[in-house]
C-alpha atoms as a PDB file:
ATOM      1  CA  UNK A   1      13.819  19.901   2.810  1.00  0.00           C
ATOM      2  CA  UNK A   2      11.786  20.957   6.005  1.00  0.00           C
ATOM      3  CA  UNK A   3      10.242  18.015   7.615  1.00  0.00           C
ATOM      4  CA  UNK A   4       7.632  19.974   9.374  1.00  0.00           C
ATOM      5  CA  UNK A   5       5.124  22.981   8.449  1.00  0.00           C
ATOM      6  CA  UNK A   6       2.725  25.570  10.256  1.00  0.00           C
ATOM      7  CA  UNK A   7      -0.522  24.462   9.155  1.00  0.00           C
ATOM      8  CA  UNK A   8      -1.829  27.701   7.605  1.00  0.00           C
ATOM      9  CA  UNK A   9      -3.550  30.665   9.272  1.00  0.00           C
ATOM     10  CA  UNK A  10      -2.839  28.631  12.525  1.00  0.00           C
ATOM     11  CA  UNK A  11      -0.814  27.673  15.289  1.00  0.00           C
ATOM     12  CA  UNK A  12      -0.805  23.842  14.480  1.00  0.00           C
ATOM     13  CA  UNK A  13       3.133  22.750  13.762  1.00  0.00           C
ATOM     14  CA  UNK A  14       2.873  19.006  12.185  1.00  0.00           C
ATOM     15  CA  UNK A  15       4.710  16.644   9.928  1.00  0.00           C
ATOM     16  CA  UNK A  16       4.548  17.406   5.983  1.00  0.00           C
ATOM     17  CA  UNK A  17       4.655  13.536   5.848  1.00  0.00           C
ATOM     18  CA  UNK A  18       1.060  12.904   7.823  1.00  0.00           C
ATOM     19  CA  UNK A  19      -0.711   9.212   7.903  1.00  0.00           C
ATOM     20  CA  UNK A  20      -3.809   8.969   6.190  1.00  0.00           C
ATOM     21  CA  UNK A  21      -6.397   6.619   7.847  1.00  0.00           C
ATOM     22  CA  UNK A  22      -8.952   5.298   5.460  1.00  0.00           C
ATOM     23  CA  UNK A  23      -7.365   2.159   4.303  1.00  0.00           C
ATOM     24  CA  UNK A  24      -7.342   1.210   8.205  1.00  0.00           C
ATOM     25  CA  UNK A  25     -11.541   0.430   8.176  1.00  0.00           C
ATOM     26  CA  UNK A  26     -11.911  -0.309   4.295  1.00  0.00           C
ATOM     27  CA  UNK A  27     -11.896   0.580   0.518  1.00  0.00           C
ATOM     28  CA  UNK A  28      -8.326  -1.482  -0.008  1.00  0.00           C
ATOM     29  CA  UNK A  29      -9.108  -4.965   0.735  1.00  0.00           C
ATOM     30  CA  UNK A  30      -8.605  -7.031   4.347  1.00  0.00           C
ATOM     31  CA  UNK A  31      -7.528  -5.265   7.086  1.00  0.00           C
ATOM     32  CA  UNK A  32      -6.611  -5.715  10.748  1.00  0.00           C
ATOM     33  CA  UNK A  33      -7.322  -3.520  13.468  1.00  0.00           C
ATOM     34  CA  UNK A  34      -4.311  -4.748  15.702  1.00  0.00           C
ATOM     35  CA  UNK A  35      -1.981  -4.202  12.628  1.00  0.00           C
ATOM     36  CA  UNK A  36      -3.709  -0.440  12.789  1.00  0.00           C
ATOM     37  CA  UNK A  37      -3.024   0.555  16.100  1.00  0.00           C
ATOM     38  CA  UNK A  38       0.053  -0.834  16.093  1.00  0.00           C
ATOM     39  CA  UNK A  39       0.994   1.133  12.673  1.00  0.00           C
ATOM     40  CA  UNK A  40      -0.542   4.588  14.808  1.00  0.00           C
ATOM     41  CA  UNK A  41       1.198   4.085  17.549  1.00  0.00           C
ATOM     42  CA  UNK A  42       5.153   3.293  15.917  1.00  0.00           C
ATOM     43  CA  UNK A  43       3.870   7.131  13.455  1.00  0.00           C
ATOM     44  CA  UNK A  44       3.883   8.663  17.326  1.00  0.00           C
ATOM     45  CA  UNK A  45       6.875   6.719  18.479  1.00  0.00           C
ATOM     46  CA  UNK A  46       8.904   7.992  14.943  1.00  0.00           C
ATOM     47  CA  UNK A  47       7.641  11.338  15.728  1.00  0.00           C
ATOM     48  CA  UNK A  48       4.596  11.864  13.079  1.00  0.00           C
ATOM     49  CA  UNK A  49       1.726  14.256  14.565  1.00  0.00           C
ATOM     50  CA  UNK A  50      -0.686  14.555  11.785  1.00  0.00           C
ATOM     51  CA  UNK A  51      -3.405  12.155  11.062  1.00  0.00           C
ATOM     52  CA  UNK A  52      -6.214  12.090   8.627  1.00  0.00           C
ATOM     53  CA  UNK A  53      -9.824  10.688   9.067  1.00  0.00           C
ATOM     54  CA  UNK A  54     -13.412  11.088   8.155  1.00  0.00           C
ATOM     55  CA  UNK A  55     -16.931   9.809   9.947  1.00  0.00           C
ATOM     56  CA  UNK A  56     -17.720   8.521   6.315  1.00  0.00           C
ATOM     57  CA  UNK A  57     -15.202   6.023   6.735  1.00  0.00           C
ATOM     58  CA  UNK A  58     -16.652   2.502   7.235  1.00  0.00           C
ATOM     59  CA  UNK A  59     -19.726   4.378   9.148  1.00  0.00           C
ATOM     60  CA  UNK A  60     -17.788   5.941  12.023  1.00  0.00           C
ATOM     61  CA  UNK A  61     -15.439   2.796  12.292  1.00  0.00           C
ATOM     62  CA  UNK A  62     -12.671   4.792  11.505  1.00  0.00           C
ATOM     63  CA  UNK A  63     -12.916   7.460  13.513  1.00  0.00           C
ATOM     64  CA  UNK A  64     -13.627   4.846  16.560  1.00  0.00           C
ATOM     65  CA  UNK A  65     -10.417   3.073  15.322  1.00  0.00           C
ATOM     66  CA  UNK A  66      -8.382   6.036  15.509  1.00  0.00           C
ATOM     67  CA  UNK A  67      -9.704   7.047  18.935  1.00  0.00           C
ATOM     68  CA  UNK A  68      -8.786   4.068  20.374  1.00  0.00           C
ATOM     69  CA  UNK A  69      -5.468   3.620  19.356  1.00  0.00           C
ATOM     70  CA  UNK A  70      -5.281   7.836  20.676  1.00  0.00           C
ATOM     71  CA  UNK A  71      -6.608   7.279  24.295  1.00  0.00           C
ATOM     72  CA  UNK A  72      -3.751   8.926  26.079  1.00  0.00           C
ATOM     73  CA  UNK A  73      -1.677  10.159  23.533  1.00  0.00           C
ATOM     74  CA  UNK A  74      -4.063  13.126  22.205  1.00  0.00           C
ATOM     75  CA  UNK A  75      -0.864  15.577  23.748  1.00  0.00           C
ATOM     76  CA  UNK A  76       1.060  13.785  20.561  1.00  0.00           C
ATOM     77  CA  UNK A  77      -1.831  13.964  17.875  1.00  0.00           C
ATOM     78  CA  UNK A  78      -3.037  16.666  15.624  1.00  0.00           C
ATOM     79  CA  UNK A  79      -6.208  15.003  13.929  1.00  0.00           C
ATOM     80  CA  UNK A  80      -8.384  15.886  10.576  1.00  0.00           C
ATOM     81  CA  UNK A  81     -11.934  14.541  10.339  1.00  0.00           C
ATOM     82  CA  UNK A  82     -14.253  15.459   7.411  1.00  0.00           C
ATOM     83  CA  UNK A  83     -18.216  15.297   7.287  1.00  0.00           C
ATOM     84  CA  UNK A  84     -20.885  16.061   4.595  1.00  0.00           C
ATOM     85  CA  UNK A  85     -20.609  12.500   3.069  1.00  0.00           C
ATOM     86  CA  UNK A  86     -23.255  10.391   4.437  1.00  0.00           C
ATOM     87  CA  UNK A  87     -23.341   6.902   5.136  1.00  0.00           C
ATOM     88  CA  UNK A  88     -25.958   4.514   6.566  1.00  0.00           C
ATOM     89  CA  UNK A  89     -24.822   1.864   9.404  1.00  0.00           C
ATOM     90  CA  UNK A  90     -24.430  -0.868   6.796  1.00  0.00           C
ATOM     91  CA  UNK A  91     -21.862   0.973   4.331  1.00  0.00           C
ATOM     92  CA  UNK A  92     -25.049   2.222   2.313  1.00  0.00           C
ATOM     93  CA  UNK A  93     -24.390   5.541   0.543  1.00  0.00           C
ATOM     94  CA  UNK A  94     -26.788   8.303   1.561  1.00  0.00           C
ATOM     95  CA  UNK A  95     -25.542  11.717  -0.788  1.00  0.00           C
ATOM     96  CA  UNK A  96     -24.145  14.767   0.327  1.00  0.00           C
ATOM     97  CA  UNK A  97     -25.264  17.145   3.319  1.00  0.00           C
ATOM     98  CA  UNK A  98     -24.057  20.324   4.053  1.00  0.00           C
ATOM     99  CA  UNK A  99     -27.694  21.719   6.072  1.00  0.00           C
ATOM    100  CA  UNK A 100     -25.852  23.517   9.484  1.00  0.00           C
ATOM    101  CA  UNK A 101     -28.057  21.423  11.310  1.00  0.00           C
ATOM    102  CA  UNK A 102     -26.366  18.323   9.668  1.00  0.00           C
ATOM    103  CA  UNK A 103     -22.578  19.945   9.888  1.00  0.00           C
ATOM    104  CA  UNK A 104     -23.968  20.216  14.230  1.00  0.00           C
ATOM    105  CA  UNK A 105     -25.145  16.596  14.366  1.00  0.00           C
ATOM    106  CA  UNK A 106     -21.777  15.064  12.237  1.00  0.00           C
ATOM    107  CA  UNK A 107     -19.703  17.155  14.969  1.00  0.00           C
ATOM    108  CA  UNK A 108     -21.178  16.042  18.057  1.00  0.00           C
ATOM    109  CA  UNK A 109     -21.207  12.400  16.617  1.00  0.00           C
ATOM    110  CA  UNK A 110     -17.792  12.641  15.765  1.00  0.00           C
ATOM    111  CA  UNK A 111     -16.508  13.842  19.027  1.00  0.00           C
ATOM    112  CA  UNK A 112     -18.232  10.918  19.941  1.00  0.00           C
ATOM    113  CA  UNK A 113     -16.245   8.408  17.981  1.00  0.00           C
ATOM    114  CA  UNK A 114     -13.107   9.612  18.513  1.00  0.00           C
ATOM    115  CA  UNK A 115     -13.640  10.198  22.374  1.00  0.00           C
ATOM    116  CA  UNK A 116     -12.098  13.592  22.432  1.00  0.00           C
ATOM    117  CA  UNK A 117     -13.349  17.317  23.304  1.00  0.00           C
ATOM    118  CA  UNK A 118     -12.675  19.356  20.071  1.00  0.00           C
ATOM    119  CA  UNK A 119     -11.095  18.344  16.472  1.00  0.00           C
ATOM    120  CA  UNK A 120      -7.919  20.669  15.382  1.00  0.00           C
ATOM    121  CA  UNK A 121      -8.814  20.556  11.956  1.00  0.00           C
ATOM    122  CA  UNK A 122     -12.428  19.730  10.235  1.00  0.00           C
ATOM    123  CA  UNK A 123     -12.751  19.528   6.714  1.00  0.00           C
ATOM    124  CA  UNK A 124     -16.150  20.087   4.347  1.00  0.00           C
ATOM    125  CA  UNK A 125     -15.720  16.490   2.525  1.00  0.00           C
ATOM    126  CA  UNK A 126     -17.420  16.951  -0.003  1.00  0.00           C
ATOM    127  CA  UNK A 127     -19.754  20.243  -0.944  1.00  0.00           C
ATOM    128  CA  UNK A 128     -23.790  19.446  -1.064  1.00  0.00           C
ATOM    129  CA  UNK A 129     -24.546  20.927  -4.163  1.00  0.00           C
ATOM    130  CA  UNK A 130     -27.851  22.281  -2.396  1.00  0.00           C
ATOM    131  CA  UNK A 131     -25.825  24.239  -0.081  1.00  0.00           C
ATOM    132  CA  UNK A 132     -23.706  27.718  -0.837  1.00  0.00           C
ATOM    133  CA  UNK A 133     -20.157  27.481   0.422  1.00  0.00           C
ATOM    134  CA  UNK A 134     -21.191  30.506   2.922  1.00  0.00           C
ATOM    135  CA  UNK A 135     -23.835  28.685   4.554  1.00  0.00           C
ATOM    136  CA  UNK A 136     -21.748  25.868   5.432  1.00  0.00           C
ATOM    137  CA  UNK A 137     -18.633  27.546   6.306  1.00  0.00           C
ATOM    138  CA  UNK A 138     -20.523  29.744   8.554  1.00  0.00           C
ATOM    139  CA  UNK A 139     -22.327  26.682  10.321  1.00  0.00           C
ATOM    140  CA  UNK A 140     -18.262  25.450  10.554  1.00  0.00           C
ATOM    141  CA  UNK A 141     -17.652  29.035  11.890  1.00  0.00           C
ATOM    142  CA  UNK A 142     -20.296  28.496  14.830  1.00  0.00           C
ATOM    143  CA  UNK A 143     -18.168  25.041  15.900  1.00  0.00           C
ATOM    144  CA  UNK A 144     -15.214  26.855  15.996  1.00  0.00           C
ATOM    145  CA  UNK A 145     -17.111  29.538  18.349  1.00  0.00           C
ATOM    146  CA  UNK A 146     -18.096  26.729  20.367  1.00  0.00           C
ATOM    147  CA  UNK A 147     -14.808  25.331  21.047  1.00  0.00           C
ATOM    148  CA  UNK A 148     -15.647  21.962  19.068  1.00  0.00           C
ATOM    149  CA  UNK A 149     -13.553  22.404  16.228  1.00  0.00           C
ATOM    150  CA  UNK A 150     -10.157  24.564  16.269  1.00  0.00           C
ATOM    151  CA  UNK A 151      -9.702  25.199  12.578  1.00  0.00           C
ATOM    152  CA  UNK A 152     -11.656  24.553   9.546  1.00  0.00           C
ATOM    153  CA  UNK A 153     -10.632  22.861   6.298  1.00  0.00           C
ATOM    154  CA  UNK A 154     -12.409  22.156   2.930  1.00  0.00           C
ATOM    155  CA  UNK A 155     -11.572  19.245   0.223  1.00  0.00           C
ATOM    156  CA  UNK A 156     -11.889  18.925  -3.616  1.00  0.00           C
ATOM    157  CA  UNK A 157     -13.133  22.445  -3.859  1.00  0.00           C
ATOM    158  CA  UNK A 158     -11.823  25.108  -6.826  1.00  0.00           C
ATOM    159  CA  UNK A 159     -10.441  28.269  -6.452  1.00  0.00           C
ATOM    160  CA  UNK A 160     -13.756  30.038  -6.438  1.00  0.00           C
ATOM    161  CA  UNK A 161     -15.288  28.699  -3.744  1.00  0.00           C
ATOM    162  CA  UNK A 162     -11.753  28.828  -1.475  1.00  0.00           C
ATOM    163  CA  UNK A 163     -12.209  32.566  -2.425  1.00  0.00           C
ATOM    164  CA  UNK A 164     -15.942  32.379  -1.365  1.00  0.00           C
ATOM    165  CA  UNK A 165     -15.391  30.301   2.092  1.00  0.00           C
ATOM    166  CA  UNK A 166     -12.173  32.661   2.738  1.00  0.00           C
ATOM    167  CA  UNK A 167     -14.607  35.802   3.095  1.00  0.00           C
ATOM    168  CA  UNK A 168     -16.657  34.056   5.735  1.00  0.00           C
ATOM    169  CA  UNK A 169     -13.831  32.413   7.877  1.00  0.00           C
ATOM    170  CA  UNK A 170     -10.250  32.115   7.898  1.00  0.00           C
ATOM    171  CA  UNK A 171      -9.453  28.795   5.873  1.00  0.00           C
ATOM    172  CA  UNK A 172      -6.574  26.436   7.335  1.00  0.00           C
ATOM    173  CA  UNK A 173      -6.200  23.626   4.826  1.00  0.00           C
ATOM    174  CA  UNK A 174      -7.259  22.696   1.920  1.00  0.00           C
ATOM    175  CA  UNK A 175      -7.388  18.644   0.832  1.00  0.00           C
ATOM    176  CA  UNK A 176      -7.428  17.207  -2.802  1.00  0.00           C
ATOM    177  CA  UNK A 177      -5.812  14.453  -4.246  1.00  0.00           C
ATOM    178  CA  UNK A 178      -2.019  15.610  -5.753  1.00  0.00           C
ATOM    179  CA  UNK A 179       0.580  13.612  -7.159  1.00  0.00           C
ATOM    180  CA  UNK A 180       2.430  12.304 -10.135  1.00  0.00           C
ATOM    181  CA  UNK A 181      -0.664  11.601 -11.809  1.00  0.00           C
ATOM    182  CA  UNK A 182      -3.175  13.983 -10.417  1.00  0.00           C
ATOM    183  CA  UNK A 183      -1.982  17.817 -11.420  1.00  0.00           C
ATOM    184  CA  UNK A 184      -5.317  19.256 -11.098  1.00  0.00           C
ATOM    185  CA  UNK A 185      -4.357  21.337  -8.482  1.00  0.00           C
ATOM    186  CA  UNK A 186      -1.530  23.063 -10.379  1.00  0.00           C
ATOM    187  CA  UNK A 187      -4.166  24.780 -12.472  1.00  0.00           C
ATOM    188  CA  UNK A 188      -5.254  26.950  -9.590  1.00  0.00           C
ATOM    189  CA  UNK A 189      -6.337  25.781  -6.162  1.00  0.00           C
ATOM    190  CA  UNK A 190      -2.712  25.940  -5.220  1.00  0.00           C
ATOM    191  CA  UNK A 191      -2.093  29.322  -6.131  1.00  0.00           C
ATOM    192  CA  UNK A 192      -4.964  30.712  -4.216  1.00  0.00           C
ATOM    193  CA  UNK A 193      -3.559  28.589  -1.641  1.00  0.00           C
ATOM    194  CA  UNK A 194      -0.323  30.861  -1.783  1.00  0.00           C
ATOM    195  CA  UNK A 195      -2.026  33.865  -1.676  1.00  0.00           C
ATOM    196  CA  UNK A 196      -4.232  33.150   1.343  1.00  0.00           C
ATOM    197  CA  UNK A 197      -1.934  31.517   3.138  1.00  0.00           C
ATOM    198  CA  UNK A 198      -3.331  28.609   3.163  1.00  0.00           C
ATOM    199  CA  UNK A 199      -1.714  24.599   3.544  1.00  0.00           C
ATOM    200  CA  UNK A 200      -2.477  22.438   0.942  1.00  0.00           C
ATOM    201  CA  UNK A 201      -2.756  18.825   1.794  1.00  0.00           C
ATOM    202  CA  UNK A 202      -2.027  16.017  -0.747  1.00  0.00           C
ATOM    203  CA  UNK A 203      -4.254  12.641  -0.194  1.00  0.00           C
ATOM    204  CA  UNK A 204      -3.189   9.827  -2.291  1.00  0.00           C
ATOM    205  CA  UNK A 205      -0.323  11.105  -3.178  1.00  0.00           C
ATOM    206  CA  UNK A 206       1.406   7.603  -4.244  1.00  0.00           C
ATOM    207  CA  UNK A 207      -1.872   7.709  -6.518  1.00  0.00           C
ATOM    208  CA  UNK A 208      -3.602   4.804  -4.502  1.00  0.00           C
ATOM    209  CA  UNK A 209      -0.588   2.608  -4.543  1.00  0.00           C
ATOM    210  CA  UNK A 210       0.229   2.865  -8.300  1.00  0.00           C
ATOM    211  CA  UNK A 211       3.015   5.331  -8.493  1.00  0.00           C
ATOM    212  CA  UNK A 212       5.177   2.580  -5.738  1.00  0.00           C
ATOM    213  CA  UNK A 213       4.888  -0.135  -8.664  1.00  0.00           C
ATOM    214  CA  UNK A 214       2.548  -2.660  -6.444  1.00  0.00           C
ATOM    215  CA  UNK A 215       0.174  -2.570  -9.197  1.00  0.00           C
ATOM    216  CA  UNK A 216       0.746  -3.874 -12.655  1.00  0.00           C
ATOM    217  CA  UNK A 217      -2.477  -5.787 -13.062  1.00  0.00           C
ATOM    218  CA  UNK A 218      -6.350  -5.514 -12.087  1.00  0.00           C
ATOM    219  CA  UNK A 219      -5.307  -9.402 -10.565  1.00  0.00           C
ATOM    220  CA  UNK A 220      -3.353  -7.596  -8.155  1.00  0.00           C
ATOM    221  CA  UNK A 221      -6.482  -6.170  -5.941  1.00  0.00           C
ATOM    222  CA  UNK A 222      -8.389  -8.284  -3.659  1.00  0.00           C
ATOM    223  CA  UNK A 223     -11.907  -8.931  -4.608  1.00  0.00           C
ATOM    224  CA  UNK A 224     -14.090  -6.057  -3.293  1.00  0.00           C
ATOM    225  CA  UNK A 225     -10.976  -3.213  -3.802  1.00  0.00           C
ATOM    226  CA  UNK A 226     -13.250   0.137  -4.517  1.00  0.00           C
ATOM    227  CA  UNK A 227      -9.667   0.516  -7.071  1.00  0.00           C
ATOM    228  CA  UNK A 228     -11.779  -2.106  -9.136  1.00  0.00           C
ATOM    229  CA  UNK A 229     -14.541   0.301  -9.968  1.00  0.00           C
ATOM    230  CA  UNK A 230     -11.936   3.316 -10.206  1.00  0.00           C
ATOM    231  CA  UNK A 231     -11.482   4.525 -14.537  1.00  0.00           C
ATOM    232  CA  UNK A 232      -7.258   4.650 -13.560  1.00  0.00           C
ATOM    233  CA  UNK A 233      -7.541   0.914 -13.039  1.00  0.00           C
ATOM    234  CA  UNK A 234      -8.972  -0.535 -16.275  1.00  0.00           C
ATOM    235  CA  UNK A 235      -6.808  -3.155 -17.958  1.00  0.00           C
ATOM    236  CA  UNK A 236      -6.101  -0.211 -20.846  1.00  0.00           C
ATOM    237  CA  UNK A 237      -5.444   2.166 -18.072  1.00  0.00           C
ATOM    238  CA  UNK A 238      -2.802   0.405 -16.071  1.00  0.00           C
ATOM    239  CA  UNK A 239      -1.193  -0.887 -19.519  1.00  0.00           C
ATOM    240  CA  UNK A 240      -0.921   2.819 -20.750  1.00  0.00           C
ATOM    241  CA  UNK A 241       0.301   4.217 -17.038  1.00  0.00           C
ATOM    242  CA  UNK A 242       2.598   1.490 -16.159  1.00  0.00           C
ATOM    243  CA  UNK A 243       5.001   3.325 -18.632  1.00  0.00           C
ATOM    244  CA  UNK A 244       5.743   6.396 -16.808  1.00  0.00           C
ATOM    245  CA  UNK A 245       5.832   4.096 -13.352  1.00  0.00           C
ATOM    246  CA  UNK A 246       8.873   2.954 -15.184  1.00  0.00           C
ATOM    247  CA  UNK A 247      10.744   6.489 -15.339  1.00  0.00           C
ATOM    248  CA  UNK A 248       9.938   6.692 -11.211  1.00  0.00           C
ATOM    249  CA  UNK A 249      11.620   3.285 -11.116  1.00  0.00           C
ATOM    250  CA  UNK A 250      14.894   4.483 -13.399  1.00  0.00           C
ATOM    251  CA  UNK A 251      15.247   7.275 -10.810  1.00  0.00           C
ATOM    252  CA  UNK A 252      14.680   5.407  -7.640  1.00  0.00           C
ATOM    253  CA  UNK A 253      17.635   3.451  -8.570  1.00  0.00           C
ATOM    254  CA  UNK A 254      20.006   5.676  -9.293  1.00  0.00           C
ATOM    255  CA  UNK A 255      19.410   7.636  -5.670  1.00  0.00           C
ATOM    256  CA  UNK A 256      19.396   4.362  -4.047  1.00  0.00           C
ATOM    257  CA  UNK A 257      15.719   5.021  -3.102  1.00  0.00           C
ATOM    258  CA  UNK A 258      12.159   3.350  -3.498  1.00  0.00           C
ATOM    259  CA  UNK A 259       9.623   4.773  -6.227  1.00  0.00           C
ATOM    260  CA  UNK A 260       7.319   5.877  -3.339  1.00  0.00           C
ATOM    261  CA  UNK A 261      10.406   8.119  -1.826  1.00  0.00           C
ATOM    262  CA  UNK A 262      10.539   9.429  -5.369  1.00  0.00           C
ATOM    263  CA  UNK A 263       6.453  10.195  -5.428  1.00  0.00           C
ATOM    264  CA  UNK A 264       6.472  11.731  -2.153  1.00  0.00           C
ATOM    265  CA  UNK A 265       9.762  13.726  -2.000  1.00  0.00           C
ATOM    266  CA  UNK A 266       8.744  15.250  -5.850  1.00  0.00           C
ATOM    267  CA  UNK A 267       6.119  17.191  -3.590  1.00  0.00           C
ATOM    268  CA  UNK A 268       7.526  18.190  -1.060  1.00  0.00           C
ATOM    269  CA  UNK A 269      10.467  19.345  -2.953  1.00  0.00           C
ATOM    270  CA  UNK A 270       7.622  20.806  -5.955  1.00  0.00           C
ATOM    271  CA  UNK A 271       6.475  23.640  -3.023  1.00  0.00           C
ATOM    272  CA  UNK A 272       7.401  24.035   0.653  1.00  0.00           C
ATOM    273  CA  UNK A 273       3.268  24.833   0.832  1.00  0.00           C
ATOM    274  CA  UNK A 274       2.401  21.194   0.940  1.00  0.00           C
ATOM    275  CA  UNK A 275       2.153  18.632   3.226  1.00  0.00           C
ATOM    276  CA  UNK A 276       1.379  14.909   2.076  1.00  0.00           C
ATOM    277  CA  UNK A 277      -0.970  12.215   4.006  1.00  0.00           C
ATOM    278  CA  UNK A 278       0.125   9.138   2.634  1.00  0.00           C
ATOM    279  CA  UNK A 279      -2.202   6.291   3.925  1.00  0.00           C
ATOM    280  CA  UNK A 280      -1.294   2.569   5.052  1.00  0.00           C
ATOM    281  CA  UNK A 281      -1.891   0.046   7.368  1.00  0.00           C
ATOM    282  CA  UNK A 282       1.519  -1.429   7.489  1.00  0.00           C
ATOM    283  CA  UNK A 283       4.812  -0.393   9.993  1.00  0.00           C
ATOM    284  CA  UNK A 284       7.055  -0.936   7.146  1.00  0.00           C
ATOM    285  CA  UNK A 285       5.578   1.214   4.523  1.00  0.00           C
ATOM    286  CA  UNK A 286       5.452   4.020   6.891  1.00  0.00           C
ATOM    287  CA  UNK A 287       8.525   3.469   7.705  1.00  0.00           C
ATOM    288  CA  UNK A 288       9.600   3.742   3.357  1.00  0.00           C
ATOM    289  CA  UNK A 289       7.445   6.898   3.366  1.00  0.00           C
ATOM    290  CA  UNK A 290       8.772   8.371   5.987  1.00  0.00           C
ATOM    291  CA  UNK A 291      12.197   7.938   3.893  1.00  0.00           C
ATOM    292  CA  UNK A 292      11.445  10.600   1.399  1.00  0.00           C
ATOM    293  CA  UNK A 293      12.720  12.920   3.680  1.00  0.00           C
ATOM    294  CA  UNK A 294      16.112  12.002   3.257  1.00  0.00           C
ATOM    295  CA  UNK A 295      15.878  11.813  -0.968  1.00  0.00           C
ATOM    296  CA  UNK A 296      17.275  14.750  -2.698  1.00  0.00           C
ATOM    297  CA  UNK A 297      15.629  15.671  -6.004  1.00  0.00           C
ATOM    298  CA  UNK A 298      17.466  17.522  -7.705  1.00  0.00           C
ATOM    299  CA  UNK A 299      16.166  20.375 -10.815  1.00  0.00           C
ATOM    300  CA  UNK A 300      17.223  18.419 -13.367  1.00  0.00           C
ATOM    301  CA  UNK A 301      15.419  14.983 -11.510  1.00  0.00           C
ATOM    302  CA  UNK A 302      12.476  17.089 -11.401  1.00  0.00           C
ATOM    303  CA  UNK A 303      13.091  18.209 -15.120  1.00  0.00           C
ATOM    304  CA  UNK A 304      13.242  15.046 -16.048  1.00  0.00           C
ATOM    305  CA  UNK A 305       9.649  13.621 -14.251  1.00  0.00           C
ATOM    306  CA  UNK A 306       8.325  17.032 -15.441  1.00  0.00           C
ATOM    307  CA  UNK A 307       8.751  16.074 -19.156  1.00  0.00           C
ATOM    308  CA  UNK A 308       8.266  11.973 -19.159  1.00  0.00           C
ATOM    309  CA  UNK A 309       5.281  12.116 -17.338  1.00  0.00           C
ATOM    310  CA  UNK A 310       2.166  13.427 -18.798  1.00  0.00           C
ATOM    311  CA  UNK A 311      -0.274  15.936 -16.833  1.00  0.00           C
ATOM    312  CA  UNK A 312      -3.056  14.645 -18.179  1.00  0.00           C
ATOM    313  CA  UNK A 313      -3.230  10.534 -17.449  1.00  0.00           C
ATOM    314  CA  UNK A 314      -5.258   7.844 -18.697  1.00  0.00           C
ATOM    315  CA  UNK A 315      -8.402   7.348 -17.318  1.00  0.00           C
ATOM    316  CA  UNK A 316     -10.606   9.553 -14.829  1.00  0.00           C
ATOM    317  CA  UNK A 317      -9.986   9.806 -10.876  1.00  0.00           C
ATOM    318  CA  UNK A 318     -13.326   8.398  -9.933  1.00  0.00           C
END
């Protein structure tokens, strides 16, 4: 299994096991910033290069977060930031904006946060409805032109509009969730992907904690968890998934691994295209993740996941 990738239609070499940030400001309960930097700085020290944010996490915080802990280190860093999801300075939830003149502002203000001179990769969050995909790709085109932004990147977008965006500028990545229990992709966004050349980059792909067995019960989230108010995490939801969690577990065992090794290694072993940005706060569990590396699945392991888990789970994604 290769452990590292050429993001597409660039020249960015990183790590097809990233660290995704969000869980670092909010959305998953308490967190501590010291426990953060510390978890960034051991990714660097065990060679990991690519990290995910966005300026809608906790306002900015994120993004401020992550540029602390990358004061001097930028050399070791390739970093993703998103815009086009709007928040107010109290958390407050503001819609979608994908106006050029917004994409300019959410640029400059990122820069900002993360105390650096240009992004390597900046993703469309989110697509404002009110906005065709040209428009906004073109106002990501102008960044790039201005030296802000080195390569551009879209998320939760169908095959269509990768089609549409490709015409206008040459697409790097392309960001949805993907895993065990989120196929969506397989339907087409990842074979447009393939034929563009692009990188497709798997967020949650231990499906928000679930698929490593940490959660059997709503009792096991901390009061305020957005996982509360998420469809997959009813009490009939959990008791219907838990089953196939199970089959992970069976297989874990027998290659002397842990279920998230399982989760993560089935995609990078599923296509060589993909890189995966599991997120956590925590040395240790980067540490686990980081393991799937070394955890060999073979056809008939992926056979057997294939057929015992169904593509189509209980419960929606949001």
């Amino acid at each position: 299994m290769n452990k590292s990738t050429i993001l597409g239609n660039s020249t960015l070499q990183v790590n097809r096991i990233g660290l995704g940030c969000m869980g670092m400001s909010e959305f998953y309960g308490t967190f501590s910033e010291t426990e953060s930097i510390k978890t960034l700085h051991k990714a660097i020290d065990l060679g990991v290069n690519f990290f995910d944010t966005a300026d809608m996490y906790a306002s900015g915080a994120n993004e401020r977060l992550v540029g602390q802990a990358f004061q001097g280190k930028w050399d070791k860093v390739i970093l993703a930031t998103k815009f086009g999801v709007m928040r107010g300075p109290n958390g407050e939830w503001l819609g979608l904006n994908g106006q050029p003149e917004y994409i300019k502002k959410a640029c400059d203000q990122s820069l900002l946060n993360l105390g650096t001179d240009s992004i390597d990769l900046y993703y469309m969050h989110r697509q404002d409805p009110k906005v065709e995909i040209e428009v906004i790709v073109g106002a990501m085109a102008d960044l790039v032109k201005q030296g802000k932004v080195k390569y551009l990147g879209l998320s939760e977008v169908n095959a269509e509009t990768i089609r549409r965006a490709y015409q206008v500028h040459p697409i790097t990545a392309i960001q949805s969730e993907y895993s065990l229990w989120s196929r969506e992709p397989e339907q087409e966004v990842l074979d447009v992907c393939q034929e563009l050349g692009i990188t497709f980059v798997s967020y949650s792909p231990l499906g928000r904690g679930f698929l490593t067995g940490a959660i059997t019960s709503r009792s096991d989230f901390e009061a305020g968890d957005f996982r509360l108010n998420n469809p997959r995490f009813t009490d009939e939801a959990l008791k219907e998934n838990i089953k196939f969690v199970e089959v992970i577990d069976e297989l874990a065992q027998a290659k002397g691994a842990t279920k998230a090794q399982i989760a993560l290694s089935w995609i990078l072993t599923k296509n060589e295209n993909i890189t995966a940005i599991p997120g956590t706060r925590k040395i240790h569990r980067l540490e686990e993740n980081l393991g799937a590396y070394n955890v060999i699945l073979t056809e008939a392991d992926l056979e057997l996941l294939e057929i015992s888990i169904p593509k189509v789970t209980i419960g929606n994604r949001y």
